[in-house]
PDB file of N, CA and C in Angstrom:
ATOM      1  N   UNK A   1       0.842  -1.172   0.000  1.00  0.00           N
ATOM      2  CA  UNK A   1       0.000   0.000   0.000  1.00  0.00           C
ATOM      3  C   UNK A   1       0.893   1.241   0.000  1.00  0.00           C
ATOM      4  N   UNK A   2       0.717   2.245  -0.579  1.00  0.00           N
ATOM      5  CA  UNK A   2       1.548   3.565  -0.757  1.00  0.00           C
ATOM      6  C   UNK A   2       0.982   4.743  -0.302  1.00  0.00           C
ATOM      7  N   UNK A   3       1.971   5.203   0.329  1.00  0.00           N
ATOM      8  CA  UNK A   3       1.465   6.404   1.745  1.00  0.00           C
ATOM      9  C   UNK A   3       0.946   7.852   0.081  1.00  0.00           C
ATOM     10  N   UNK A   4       0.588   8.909   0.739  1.00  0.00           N
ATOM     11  CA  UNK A   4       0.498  10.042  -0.276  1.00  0.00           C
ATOM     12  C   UNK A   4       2.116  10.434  -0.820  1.00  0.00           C
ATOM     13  N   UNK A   5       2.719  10.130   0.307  1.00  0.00           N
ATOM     14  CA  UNK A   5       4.048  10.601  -0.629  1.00  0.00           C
ATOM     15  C   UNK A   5       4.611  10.145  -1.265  1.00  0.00           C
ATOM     16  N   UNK A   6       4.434   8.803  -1.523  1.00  0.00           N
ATOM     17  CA  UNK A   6       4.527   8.020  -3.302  1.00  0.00           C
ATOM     18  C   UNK A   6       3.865   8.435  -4.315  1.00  0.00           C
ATOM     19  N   UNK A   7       2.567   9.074  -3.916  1.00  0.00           N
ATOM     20  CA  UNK A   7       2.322   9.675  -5.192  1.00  0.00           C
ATOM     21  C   UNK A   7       2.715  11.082  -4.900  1.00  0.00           C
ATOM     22  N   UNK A   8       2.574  12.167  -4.390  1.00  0.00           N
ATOM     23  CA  UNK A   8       3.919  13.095  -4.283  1.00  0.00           C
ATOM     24  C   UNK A   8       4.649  12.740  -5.273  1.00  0.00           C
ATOM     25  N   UNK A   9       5.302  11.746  -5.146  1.00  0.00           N
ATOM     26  CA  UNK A   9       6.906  11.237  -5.610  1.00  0.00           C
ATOM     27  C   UNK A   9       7.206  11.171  -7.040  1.00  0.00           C
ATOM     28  N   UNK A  10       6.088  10.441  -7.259  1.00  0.00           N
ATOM     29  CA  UNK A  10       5.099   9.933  -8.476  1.00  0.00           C
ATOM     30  C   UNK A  10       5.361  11.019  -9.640  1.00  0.00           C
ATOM     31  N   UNK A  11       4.292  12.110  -8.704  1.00  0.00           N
ATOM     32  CA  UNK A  11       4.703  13.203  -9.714  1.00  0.00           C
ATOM     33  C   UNK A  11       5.678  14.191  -9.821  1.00  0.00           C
ATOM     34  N   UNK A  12       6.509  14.294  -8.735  1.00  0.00           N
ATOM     35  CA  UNK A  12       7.581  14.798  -9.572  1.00  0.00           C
ATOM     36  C   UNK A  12       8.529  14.207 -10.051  1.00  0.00           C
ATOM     37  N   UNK A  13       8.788  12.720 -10.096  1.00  0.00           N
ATOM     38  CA  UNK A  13       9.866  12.016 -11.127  1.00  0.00           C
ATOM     39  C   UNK A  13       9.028  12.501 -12.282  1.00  0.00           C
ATOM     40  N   UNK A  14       7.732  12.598 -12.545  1.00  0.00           N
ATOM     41  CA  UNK A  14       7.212  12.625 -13.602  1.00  0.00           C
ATOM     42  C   UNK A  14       7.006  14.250 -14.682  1.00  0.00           C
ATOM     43  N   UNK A  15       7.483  14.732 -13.620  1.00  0.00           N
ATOM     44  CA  UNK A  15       7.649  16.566 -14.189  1.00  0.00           C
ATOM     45  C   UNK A  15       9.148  16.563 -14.308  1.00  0.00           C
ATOM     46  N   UNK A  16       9.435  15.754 -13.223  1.00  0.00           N
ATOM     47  CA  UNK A  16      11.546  16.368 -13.481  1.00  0.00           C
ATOM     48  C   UNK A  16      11.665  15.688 -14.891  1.00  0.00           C
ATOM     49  N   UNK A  17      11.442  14.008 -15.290  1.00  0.00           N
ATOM     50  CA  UNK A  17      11.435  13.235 -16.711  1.00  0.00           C
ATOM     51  C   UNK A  17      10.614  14.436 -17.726  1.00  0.00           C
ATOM     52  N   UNK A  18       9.725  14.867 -17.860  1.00  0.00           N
ATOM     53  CA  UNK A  18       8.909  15.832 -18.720  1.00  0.00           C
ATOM     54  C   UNK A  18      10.057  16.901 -19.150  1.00  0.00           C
ATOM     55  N   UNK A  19      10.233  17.612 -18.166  1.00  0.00           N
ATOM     56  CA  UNK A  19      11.070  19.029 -18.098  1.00  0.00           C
ATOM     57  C   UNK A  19      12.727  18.901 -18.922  1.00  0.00           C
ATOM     58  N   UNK A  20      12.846  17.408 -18.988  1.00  0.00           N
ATOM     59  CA  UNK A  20      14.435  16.941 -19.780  1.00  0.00           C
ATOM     60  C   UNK A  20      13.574  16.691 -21.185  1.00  0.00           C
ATOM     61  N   UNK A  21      12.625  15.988 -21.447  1.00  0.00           N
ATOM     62  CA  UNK A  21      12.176  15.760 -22.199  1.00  0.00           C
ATOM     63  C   UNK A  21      11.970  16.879 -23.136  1.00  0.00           C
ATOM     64  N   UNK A  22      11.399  17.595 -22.539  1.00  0.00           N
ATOM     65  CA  UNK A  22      10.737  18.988 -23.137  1.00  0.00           C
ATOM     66  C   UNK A  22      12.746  19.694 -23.449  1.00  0.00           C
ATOM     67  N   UNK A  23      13.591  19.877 -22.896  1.00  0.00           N
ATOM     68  CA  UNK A  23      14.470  20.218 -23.344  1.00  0.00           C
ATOM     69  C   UNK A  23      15.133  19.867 -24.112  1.00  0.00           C
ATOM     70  N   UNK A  24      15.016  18.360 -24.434  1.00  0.00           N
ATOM     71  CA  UNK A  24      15.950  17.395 -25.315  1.00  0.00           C
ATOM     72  C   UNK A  24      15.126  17.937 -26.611  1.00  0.00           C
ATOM     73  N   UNK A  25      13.936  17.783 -26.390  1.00  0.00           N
ATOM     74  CA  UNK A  25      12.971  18.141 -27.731  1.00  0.00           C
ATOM     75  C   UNK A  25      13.055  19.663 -28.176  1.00  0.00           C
ATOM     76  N   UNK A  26      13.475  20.637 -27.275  1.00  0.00           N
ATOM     77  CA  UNK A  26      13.989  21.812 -27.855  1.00  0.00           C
ATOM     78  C   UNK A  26      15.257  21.774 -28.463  1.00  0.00           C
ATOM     79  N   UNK A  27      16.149  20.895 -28.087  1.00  0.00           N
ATOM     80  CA  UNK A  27      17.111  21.063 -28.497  1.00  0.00           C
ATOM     81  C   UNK A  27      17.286  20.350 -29.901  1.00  0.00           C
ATOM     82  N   UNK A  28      16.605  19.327 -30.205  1.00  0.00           N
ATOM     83  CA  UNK A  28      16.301  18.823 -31.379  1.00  0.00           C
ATOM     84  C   UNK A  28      15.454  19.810 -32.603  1.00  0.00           C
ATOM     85  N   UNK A  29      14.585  20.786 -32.013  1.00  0.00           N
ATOM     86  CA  UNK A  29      13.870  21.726 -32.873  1.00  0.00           C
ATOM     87  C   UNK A  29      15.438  22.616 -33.746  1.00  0.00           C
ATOM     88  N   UNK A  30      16.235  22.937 -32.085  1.00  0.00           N
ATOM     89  CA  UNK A  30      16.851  24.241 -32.762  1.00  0.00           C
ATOM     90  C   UNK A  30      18.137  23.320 -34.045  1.00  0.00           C
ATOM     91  N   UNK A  31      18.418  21.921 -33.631  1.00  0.00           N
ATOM     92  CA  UNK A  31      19.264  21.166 -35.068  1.00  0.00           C
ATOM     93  C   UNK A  31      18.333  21.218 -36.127  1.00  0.00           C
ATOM     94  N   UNK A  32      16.922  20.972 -36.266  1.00  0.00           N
ATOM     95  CA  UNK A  32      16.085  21.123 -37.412  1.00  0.00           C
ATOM     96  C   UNK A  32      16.320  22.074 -38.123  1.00  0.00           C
ATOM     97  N   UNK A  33      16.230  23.314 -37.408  1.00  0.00           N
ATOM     98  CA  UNK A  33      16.332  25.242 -37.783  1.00  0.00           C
ATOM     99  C   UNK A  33      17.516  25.253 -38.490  1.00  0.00           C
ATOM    100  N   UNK A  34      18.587  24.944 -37.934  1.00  0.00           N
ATOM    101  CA  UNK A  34      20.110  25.029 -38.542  1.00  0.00           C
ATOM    102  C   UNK A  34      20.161  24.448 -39.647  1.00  0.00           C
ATOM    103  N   UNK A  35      19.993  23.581 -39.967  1.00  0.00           N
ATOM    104  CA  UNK A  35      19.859  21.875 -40.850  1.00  0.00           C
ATOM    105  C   UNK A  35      19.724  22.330 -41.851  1.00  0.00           C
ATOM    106  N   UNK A  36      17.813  23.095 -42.115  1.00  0.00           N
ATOM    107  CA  UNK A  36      17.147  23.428 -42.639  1.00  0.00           C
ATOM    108  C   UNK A  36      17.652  24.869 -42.807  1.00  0.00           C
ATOM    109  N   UNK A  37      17.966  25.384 -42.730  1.00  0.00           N
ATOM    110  CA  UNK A  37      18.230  27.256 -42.450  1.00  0.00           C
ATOM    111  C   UNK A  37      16.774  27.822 -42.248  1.00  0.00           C
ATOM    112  N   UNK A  38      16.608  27.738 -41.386  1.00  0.00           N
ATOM    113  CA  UNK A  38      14.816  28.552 -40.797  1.00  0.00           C
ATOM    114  C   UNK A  38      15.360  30.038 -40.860  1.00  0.00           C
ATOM    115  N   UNK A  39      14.553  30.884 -41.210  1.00  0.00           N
ATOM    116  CA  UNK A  39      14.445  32.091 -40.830  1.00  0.00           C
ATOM    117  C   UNK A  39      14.731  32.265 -39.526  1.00  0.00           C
ATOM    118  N   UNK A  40      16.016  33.079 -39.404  1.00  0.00           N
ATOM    119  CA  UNK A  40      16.033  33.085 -38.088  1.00  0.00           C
ATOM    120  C   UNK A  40      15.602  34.832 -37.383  1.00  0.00           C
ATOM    121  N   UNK A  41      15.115  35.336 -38.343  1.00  0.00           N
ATOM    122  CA  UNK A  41      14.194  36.818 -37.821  1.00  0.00           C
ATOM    123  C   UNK A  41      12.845  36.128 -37.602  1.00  0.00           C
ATOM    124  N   UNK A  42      12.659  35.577 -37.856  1.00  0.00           N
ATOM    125  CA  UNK A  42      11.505  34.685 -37.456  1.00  0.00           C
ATOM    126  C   UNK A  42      11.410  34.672 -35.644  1.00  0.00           C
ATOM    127  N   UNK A  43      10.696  34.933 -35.164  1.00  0.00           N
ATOM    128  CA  UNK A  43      10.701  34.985 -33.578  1.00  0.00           C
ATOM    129  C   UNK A  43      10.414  33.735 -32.706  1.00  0.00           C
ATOM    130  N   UNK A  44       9.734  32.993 -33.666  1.00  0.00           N
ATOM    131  CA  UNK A  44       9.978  31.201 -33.144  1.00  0.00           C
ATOM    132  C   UNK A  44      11.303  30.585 -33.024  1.00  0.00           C
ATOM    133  N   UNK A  45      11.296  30.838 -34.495  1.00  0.00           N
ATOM    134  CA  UNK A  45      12.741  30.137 -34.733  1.00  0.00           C
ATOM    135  C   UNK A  45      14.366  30.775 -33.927  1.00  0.00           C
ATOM    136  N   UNK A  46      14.358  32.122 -33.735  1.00  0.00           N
ATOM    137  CA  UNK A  46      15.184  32.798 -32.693  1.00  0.00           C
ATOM    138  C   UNK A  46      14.623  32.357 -31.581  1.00  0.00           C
ATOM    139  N   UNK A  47      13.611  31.969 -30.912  1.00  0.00           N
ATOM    140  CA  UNK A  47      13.610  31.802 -29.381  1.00  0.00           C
ATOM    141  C   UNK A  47      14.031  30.241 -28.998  1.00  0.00           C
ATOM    142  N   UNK A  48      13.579  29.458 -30.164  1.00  0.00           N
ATOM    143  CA  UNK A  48      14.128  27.910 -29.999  1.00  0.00           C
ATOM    144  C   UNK A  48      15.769  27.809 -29.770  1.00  0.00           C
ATOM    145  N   UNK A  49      16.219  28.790 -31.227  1.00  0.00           N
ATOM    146  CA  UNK A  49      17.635  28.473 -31.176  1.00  0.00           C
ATOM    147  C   UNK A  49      18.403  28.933 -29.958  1.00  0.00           C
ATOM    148  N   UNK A  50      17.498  30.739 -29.203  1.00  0.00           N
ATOM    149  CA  UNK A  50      18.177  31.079 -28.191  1.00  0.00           C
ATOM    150  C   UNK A  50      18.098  29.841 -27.177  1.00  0.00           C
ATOM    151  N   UNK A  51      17.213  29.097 -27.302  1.00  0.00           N
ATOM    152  CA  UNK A  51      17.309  28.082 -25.361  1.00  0.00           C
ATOM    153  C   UNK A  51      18.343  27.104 -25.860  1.00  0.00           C
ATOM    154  N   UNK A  52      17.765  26.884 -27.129  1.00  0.00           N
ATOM    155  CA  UNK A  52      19.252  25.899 -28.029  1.00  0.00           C
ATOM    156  C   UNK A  52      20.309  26.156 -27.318  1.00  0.00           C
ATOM    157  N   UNK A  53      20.887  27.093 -28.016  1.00  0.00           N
ATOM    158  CA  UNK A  53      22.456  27.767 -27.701  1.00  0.00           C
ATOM    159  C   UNK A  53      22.628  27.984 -25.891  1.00  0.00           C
ATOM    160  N   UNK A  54      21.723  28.114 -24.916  1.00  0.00           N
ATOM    161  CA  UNK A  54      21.722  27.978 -23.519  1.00  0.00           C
ATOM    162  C   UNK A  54      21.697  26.744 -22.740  1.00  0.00           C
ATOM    163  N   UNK A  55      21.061  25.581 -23.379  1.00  0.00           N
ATOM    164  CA  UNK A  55      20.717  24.428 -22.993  1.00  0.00           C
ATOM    165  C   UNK A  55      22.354  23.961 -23.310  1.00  0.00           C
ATOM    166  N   UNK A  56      22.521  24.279 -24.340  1.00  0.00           N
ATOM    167  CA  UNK A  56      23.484  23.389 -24.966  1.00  0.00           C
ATOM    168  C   UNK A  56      25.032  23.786 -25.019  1.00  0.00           C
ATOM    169  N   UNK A  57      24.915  24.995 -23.529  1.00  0.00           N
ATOM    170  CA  UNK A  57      25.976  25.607 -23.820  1.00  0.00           C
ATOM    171  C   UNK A  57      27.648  24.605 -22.926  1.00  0.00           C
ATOM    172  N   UNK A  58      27.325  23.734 -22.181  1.00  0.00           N
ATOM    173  CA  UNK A  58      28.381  22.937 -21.787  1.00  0.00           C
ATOM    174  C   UNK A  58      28.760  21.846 -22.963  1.00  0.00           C
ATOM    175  N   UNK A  59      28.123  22.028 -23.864  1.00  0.00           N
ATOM    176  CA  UNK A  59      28.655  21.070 -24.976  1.00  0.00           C
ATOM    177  C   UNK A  59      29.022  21.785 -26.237  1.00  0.00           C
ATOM    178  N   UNK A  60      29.062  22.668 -26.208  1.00  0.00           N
ATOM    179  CA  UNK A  60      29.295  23.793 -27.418  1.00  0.00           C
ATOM    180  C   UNK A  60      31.048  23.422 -27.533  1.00  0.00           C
ATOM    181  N   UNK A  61      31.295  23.336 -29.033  1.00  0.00           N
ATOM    182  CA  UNK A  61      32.913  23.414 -29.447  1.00  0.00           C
ATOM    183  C   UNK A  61      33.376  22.189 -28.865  1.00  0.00           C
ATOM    184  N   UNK A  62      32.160  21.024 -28.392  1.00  0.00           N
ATOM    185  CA  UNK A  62      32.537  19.856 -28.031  1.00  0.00           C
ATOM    186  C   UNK A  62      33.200  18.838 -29.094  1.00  0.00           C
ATOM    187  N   UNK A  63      33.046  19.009 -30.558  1.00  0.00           N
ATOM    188  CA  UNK A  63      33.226  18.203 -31.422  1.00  0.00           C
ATOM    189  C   UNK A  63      33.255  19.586 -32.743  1.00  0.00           C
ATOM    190  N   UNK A  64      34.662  19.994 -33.719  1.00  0.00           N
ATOM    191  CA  UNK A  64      34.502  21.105 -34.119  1.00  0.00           C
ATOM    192  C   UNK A  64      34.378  20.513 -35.593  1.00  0.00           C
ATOM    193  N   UNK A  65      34.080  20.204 -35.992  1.00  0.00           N
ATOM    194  CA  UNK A  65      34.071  19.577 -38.147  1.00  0.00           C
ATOM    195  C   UNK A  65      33.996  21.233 -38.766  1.00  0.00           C
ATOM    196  N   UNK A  66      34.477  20.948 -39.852  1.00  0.00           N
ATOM    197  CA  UNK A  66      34.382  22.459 -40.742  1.00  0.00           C
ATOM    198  C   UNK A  66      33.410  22.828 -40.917  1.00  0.00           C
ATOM    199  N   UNK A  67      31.912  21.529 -40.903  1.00  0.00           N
ATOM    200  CA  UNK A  67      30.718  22.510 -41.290  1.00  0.00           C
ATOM    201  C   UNK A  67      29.989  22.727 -40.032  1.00  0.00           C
ATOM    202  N   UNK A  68      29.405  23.684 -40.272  1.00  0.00           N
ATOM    203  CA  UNK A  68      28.924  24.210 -39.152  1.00  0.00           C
ATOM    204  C   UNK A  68      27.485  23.658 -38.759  1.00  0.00           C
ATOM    205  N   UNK A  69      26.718  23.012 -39.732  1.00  0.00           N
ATOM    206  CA  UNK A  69      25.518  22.553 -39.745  1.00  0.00           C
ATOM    207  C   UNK A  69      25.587  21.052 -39.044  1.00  0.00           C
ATOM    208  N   UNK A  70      27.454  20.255 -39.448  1.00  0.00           N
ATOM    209  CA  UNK A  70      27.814  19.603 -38.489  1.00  0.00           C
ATOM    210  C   UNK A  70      27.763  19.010 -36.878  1.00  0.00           C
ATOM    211  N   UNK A  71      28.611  20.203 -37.125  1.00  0.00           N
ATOM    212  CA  UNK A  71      29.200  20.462 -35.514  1.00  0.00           C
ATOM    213  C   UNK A  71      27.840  20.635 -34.952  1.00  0.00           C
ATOM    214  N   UNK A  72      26.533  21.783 -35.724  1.00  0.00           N
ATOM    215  CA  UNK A  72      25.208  21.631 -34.764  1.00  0.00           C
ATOM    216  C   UNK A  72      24.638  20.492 -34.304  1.00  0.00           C
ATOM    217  N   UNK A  73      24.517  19.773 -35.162  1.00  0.00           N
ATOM    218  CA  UNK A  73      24.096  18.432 -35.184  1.00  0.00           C
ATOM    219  C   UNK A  73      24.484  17.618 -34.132  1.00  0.00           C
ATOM    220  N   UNK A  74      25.978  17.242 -34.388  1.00  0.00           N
ATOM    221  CA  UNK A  74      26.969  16.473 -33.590  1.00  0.00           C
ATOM    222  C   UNK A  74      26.684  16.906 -32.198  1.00  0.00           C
ATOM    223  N   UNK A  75      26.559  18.278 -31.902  1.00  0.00           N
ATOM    224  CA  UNK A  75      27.160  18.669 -30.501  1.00  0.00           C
ATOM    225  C   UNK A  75      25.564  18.710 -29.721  1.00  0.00           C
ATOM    226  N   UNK A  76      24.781  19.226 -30.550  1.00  0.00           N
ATOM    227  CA  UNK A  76      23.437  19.516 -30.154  1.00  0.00           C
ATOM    228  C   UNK A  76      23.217  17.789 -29.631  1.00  0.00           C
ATOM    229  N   UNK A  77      23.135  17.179 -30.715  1.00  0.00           N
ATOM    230  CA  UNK A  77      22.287  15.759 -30.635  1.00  0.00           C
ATOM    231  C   UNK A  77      22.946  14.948 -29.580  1.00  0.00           C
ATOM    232  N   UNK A  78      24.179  15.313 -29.426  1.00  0.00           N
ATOM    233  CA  UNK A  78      24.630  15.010 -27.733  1.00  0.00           C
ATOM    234  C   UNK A  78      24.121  15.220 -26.555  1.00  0.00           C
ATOM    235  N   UNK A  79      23.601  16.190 -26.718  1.00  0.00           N
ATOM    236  CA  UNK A  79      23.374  17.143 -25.673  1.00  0.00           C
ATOM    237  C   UNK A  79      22.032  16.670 -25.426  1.00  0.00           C
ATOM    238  N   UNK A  80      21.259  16.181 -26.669  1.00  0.00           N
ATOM    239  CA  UNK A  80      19.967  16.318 -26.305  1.00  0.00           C
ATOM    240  C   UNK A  80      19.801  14.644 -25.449  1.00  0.00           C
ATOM    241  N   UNK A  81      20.602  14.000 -26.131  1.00  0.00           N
ATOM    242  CA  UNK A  81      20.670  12.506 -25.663  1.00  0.00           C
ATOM    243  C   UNK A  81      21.071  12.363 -24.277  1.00  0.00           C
ATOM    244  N   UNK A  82      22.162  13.509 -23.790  1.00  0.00           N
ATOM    245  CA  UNK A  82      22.350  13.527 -22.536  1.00  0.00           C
ATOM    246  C   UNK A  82      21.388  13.861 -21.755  1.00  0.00           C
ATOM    247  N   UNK A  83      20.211  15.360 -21.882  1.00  0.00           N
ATOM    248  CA  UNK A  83      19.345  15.725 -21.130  1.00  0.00           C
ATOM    249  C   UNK A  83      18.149  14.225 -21.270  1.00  0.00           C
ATOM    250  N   UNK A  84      17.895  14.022 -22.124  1.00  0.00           N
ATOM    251  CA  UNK A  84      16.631  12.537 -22.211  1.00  0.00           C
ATOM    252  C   UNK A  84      17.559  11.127 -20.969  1.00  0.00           C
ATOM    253  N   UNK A  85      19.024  10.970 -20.855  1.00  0.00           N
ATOM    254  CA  UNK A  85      19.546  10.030 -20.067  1.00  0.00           C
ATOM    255  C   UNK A  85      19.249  10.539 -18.788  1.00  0.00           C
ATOM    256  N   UNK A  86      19.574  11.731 -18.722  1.00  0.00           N
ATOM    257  CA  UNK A  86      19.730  12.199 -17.146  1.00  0.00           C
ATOM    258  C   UNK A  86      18.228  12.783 -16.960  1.00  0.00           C
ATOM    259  N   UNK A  87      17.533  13.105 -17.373  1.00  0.00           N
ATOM    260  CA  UNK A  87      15.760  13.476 -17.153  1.00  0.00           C
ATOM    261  C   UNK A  87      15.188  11.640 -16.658  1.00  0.00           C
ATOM    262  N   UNK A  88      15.881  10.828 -17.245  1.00  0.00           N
ATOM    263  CA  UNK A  88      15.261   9.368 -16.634  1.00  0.00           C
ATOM    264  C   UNK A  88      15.916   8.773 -15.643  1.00  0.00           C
ATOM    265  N   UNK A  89      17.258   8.899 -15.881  1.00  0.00           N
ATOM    266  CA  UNK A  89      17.987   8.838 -14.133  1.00  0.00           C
ATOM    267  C   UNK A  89      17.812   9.460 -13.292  1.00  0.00           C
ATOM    268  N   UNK A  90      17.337  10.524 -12.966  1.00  0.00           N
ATOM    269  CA  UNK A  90      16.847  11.453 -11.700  1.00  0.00           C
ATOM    270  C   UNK A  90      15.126  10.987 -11.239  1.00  0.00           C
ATOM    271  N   UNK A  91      14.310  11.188 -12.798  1.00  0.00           N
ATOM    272  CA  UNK A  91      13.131  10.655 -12.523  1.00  0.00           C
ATOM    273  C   UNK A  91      13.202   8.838 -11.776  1.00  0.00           C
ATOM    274  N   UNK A  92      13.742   7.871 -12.495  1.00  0.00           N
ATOM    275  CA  UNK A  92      14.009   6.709 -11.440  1.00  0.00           C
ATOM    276  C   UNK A  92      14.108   6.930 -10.351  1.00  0.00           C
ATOM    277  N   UNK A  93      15.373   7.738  -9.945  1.00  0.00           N
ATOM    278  CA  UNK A  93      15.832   7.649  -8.028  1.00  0.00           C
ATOM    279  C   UNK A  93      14.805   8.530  -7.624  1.00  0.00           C
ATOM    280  N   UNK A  94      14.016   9.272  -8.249  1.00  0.00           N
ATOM    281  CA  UNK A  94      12.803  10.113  -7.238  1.00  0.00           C
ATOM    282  C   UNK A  94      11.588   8.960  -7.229  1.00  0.00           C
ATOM    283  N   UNK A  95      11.453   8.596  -8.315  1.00  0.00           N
ATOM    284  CA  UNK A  95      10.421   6.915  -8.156  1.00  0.00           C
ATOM    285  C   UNK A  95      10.642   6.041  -7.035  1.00  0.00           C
ATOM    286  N   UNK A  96      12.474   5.952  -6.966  1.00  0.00           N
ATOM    287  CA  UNK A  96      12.664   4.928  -5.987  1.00  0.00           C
ATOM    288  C   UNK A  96      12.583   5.389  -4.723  1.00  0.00           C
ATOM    289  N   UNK A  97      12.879   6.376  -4.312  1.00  0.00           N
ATOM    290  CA  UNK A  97      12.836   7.281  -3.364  1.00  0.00           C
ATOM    291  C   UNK A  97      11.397   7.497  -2.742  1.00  0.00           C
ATOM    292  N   UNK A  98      10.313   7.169  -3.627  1.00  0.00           N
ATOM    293  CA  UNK A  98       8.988   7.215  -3.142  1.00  0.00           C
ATOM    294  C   UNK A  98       8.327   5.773  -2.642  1.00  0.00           C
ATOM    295  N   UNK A  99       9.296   4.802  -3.475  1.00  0.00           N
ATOM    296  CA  UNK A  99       8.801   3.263  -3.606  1.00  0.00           C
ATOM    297  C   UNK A  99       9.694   2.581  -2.365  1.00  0.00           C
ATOM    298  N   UNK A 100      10.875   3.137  -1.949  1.00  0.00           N
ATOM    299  CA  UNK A 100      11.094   2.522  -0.556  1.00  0.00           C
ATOM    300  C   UNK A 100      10.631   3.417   0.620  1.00  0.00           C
ATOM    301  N   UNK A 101       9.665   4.465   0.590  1.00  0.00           N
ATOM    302  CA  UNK A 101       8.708   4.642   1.823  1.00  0.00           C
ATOM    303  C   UNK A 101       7.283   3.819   1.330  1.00  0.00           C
ATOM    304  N   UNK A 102       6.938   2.666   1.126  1.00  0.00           N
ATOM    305  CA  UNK A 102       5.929   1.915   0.887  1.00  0.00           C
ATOM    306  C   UNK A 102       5.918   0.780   2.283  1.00  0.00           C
TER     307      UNK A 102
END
């Protein structure tokens, strides 16, 4: 039987997993934009790439190739794979964290 603070728990492994999610998936929008060359006076497409370039700024110049549409790719799609690993490793230990007060 599970006290309220398993589900507590519940939901925030389930917002902290969302909140990586939701970043990995921004960060995948702003490699689309580049890829593609989106308008970037476009005010969508500048606000994606700005969280882009913030999200993704400990991996920036991580991997340098001459093209630049490259290196977005390469360094971004790291980055995003890292936030989706670590959005499910934190969400687990807050799961487990709720599942050994049962």
């Amino acid at each position: 039987m599970r006290r309220g603070g398993g589900t507590a728990l519940e939901l925030a492994a389930t917002v902290i997993a969302t909140i990586f999610r939701i970043a990995a998936f921004l960060i995948v929008l702003a490699i689309i934009f580049v890829v593609l060359e989106a308008n970037e006076e476009n005010g969508i497409v500048s606000f994606i790439l700005d969280v882009g370039d913030f999200l993704v700024g400990p991996f920036d110049g991580l991997f340098t190739p001459e093209d630049m549409k490259v290196e977005i790719a390469i360094n971004y799609g790291i980055a995003a794979i890292v936030y989706l690993i670590v959005g499910q490793l934190i969400g687990g230990l807050v799961r487990r964290a709720g599942g050994s007060r049962t």
